[in-house]
Protein backbone atom coordinates (compact mmCIF):
# COMPACT_ATOMS: atom_id res chain seq x y z
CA UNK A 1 -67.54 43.97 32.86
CA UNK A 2 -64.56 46.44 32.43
CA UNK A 3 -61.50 46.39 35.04
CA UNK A 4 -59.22 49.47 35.56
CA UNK A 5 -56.45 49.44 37.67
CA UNK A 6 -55.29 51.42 41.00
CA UNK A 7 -52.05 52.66 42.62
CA UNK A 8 -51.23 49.21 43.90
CA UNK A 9 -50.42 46.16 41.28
CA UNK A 10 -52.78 43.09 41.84
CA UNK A 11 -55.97 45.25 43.31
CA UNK A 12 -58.36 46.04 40.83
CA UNK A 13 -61.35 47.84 40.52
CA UNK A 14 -64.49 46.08 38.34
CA UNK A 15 -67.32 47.87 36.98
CA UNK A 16 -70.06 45.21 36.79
CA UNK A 17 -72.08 44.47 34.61
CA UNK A 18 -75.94 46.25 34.77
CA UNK A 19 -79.29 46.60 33.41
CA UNK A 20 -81.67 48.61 34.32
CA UNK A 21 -84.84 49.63 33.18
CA UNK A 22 -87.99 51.89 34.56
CA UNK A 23 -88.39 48.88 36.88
CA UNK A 24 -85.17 49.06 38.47
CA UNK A 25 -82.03 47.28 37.63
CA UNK A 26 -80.31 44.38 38.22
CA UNK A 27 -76.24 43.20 38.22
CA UNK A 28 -74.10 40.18 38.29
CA UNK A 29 -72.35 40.49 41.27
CA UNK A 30 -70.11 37.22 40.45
CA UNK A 31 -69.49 35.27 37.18
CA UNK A 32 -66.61 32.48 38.19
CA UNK A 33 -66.09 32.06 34.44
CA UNK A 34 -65.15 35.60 33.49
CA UNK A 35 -63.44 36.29 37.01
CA UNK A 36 -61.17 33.50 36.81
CA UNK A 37 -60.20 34.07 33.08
CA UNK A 38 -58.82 37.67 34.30
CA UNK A 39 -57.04 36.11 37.39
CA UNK A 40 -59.38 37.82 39.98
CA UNK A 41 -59.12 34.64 42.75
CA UNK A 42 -61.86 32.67 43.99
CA UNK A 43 -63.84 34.00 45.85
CA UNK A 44 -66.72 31.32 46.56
CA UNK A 45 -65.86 29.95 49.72
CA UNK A 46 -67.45 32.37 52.38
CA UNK A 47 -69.33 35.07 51.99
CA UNK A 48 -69.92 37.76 54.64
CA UNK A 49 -72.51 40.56 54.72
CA UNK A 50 -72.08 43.47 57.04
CA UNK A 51 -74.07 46.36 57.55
CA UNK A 52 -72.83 49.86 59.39
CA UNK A 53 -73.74 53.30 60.44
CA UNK A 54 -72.08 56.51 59.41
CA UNK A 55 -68.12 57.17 60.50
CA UNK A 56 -67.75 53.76 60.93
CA UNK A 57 -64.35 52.36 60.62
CA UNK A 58 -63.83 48.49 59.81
CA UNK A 59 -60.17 47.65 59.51
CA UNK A 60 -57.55 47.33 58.71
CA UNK A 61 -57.73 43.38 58.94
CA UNK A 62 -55.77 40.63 57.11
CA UNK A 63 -55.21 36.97 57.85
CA UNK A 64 -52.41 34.70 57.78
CA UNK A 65 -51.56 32.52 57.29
CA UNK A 66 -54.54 31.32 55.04
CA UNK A 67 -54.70 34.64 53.36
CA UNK A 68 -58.55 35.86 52.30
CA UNK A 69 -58.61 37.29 48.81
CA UNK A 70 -61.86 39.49 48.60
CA UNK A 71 -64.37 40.50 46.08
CA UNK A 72 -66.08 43.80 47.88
CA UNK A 73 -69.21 45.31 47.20
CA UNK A 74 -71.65 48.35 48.56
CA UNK A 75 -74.62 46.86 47.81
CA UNK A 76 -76.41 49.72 49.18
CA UNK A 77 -75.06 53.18 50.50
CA UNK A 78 -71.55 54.67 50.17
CA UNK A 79 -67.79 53.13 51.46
CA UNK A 80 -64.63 54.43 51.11
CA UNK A 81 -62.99 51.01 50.65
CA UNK A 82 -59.39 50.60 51.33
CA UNK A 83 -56.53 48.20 50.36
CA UNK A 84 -52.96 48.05 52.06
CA UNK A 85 -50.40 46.47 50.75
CA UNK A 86 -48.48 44.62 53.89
CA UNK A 87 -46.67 41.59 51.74
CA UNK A 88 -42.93 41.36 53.01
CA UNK A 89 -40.84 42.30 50.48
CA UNK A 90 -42.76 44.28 48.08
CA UNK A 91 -42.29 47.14 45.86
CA UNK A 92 -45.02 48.64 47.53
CA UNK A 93 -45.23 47.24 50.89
CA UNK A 94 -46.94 50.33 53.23
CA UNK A 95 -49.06 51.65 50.13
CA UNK A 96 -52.63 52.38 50.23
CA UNK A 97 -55.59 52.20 47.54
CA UNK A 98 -58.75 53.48 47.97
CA UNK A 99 -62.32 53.79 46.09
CA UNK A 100 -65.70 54.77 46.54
CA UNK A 101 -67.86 52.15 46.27
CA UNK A 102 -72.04 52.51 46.52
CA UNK A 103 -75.11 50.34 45.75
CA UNK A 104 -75.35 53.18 42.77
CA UNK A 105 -72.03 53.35 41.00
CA UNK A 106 -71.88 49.04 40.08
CA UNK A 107 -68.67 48.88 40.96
CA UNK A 108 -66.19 46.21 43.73
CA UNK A 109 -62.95 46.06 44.64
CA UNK A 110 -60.67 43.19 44.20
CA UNK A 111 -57.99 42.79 46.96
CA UNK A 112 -55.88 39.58 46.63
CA UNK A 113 -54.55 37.82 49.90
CA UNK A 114 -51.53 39.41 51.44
CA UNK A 115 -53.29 42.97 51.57
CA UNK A 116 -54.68 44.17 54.71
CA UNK A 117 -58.64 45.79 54.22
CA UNK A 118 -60.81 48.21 55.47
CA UNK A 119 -63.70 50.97 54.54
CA UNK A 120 -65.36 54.00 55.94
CA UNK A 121 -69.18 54.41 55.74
CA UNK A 122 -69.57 58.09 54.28
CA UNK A 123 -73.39 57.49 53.76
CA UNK A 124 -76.12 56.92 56.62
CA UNK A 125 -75.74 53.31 56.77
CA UNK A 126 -73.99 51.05 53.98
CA UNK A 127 -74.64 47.66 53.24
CA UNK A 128 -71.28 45.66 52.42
CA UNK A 129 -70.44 42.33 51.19
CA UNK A 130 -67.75 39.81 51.19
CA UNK A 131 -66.57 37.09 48.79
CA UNK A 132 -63.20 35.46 50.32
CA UNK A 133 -61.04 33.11 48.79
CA UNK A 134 -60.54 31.01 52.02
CA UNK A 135 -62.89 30.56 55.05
CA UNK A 136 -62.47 33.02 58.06
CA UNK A 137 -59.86 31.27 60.80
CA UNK A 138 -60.26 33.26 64.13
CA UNK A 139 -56.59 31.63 65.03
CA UNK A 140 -54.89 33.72 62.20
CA UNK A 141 -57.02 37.17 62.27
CA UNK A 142 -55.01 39.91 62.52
CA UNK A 143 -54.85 43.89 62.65
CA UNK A 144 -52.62 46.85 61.65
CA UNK A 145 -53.70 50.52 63.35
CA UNK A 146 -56.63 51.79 60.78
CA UNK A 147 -54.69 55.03 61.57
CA UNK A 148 -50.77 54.13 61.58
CA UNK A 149 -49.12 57.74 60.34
CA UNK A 150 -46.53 55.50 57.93
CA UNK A 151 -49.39 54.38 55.78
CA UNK A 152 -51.65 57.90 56.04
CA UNK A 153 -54.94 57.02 55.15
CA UNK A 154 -57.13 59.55 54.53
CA UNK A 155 -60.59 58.09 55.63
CA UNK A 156 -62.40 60.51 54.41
CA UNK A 157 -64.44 61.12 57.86
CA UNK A 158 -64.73 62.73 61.25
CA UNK A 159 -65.39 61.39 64.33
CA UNK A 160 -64.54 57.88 63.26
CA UNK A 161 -66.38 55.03 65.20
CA UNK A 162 -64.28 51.76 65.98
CA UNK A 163 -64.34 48.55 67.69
CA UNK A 164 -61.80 48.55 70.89
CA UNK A 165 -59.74 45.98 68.75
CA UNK A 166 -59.54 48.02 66.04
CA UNK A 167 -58.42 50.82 68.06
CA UNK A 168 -55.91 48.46 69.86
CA UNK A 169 -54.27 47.22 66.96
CA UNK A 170 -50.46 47.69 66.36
CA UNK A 171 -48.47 49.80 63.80
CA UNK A 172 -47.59 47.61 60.65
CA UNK A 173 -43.81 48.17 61.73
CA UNK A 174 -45.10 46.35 65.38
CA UNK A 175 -46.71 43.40 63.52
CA UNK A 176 -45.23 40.13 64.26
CA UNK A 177 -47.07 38.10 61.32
CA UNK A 178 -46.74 39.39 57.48
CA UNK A 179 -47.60 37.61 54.74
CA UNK A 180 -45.02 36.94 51.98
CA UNK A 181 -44.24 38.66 48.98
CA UNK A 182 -45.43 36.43 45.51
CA UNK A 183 -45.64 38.23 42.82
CA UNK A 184 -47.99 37.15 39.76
CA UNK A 185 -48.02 37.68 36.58
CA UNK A 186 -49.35 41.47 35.58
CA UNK A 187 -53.13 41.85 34.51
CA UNK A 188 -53.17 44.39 31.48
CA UNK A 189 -55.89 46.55 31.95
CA UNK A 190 -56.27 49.39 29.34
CA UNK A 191 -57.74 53.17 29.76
CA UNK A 192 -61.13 52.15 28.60
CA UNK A 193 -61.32 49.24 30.96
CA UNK A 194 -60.87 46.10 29.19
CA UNK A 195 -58.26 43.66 30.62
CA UNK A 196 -56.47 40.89 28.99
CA UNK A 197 -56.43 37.36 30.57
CA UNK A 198 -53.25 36.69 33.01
CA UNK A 199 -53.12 33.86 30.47
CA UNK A 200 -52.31 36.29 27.21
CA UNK A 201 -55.37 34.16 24.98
């Protein structure tokens, strides 16, 4: 497993682990061990699976309280996956990361709780899964416009396809409920991928 790091402190991209052979391959997807040594959250409480057409648009969604940290992965076509950071307070509150992710290229996104999420499907159809860090409450779901000009995503498609909520959603600067700003101690990742424990051992 090697973890590099993006624009935005606390979301992380992993490259899994993978073998493959003439028969096909196969990857571990979760190891609580080896997660939780780097400080990559929970997620084993819910797990959502989700599968769209191209120019779909899912996001951007956050909850809170009750905050979801989530493990994302493209277990089969292409996402442009997307993390905002909309903590109160922060050094980079209205920043945007995003990645490709695919069934092909092994790798997930870590986003911890107090970052709003969303992806684009750039392939036919994608296949997408969820690990969260706290079961789904329908009483604290919430939305910021998946195309509010402060932030500027660039989705990476035309035509975008979205669900009348998403499309209703407000600006971040119209959002009555943030999360807080706690910051946590920084994971040292280096340029060939290996991270030290948020521990130091």
């Amino acid at each position: 497993m090697r973890i590099f790091a993006t624009d935005l402190s606390d979301v992380f991209i992993i490259e899994m682990k993978s073998f493959s052979d003439d028969r096909g391959f196969i990857k571990e997807l979760w190891n609580a061990p080896r997660y939780l040594n780097y400080g990559l959250g929970v997620p084993s409480v819910q797990t959502n699976f989700s599968r769209s057409r191209r120019n779909v648009v899912r996001g951007l969604h956050y909850q809170e309280p009750h905050g979801q940290g989530k493990l994302v992965t493209a277990l089969a076509g292409e996402v442009f996956d997307v993390a905002v950071d909309i903590r109160q307070g922060s050094p980079t509150f209205g920043k945007w990361t995003g990645t490709i992710l695919s069934g092909d290229n092994h790798r997930q996104l870590w986003i911890p709780p107090g970052f709003a999420h969303g992806f684009a499907v750039l392939s036919d159809s994608a296949d997408f899964l969820y690990q969260c860090t706290a079961p789904y409450d329908p009483r604290c779901e919430h939305a910021i416009r998946w195309d509010d000009p402060a932030i500027g995503i660039d989705w990476q498609v035309r035509d975008p396809i979205l669900a009348p909520k998403d499309q209703a959603a407000p600006l971040l600067n119209e959002a009555k409920v943030l999360p807080p700003y706690y910051p946590l101690p920084p994971l040292v990742v280096s340029d060939n991928g290996r991270a030290a424990p948020r521990d130091g051992s």
